[in-house]
Protein backbone atom coordinates (compact mmCIF):
# COMPACT_ATOMS: atom_id res chain seq x y z
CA UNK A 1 -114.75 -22.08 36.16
CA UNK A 2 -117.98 -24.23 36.09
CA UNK A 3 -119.27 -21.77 38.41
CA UNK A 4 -119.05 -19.13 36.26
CA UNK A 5 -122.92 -19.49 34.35
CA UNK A 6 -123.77 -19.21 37.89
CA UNK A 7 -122.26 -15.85 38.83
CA UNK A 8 -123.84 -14.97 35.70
CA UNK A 9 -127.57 -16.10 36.12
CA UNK A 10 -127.60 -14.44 39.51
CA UNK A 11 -125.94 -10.97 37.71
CA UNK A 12 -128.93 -10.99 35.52
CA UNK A 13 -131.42 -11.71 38.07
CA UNK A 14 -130.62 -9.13 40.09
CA UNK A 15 -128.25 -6.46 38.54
CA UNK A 16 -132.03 -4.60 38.02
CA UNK A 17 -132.28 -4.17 42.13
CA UNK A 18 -128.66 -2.88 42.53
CA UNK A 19 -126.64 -5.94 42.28
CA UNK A 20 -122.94 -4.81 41.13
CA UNK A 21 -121.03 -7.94 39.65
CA UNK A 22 -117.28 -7.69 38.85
CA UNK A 23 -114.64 -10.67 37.98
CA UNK A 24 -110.87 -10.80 39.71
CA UNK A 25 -109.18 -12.86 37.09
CA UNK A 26 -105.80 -14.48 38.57
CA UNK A 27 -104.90 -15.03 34.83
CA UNK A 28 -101.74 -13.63 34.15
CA UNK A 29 -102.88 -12.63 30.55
CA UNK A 30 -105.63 -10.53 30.01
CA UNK A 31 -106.36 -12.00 26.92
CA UNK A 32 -106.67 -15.31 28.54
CA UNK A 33 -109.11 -14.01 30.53
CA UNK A 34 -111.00 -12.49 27.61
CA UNK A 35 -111.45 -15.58 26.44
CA UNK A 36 -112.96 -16.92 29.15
CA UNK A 37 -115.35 -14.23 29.52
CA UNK A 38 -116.11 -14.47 25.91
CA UNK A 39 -116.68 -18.43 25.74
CA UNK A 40 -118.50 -18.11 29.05
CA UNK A 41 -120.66 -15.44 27.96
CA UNK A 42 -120.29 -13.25 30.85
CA UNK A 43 -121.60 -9.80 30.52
CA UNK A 44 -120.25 -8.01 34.02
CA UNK A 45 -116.85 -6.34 33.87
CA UNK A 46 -113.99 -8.74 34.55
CA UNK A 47 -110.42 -7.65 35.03
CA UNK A 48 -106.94 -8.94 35.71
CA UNK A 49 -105.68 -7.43 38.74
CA UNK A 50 -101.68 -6.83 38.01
CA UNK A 51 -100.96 -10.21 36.04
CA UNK A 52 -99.23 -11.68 39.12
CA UNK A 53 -102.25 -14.30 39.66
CA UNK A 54 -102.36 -15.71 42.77
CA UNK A 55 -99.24 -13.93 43.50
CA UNK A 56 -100.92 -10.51 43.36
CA UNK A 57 -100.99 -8.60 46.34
CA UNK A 58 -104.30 -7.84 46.22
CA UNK A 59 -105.30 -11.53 46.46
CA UNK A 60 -102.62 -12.05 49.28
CA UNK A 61 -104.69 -9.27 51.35
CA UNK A 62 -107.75 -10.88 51.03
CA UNK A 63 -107.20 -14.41 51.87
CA UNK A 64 -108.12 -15.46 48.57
CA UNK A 65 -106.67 -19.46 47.92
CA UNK A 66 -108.81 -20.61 44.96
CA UNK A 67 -111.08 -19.18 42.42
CA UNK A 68 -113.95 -18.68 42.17
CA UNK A 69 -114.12 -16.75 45.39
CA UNK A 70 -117.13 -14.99 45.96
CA UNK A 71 -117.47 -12.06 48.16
CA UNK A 72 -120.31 -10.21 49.32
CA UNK A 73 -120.01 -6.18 49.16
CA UNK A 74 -122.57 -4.47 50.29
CA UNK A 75 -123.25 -0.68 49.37
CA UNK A 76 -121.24 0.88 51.92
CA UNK A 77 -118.37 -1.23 50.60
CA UNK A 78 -118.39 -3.42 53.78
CA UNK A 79 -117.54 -6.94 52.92
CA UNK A 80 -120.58 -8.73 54.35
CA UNK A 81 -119.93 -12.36 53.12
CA UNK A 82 -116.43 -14.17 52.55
CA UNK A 83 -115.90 -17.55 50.60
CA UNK A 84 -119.65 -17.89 49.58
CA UNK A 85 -120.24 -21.16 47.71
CA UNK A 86 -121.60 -20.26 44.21
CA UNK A 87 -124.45 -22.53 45.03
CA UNK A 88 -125.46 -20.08 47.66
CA UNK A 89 -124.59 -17.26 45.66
CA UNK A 90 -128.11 -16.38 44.90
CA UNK A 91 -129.75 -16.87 48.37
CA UNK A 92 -127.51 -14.41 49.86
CA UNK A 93 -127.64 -11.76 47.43
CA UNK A 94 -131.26 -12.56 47.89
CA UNK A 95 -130.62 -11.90 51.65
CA UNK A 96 -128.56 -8.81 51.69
CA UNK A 97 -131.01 -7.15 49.41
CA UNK A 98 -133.77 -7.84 51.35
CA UNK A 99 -131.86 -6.30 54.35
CA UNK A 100 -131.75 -8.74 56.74
């Protein structure tokens, strides 16, 4: 959760150049999850999957074991980056954008 000011400094920085940012919350409520987006002051779309948490298919699927887990889609929809730390978050995004 710490890394969620992250997420959101690199949504602002580059939602402008085509940067899509959406939250997976594994929160079983979805207003538990509202209010974490709300205290963390996150302005990209955040849902809750099914309510299942980590139980949710969806998560099962994707190999995802702890939160945050931050993928890299790019805009084909080709998953281009699994498991990025957030403290790389930026440089990537930075990276794919740039095309290389």
């Amino acid at each position: 959760m710490s890394e969620l000011p992250l997420v959101q400094r690199v949504h602002d920085k580059f939602r402008d150049k085509g940067l899509q940012t959406i939250g997976l919350s594994v929160d079983r409520s979805g207003a538990v999850a509202k209010k974490v987006v709300d205290e963390k002051g996150l302005t990209f779309p955040n849902v809750v999957y099914d309510g299942e948490g980590f139980n949710a298919a969806l998560y099962n699927e994707m190999g995802i074991i702890h939160v945050p887990f931050l993928m890299i889609v790019n805009g084909k929809g080709e998953v281009v980056a699994m498991d990025v730390a957030a403290k790389d978050l930026d440089a990537e995004v930075e990276k794919l954008l740039a095309g290389d």
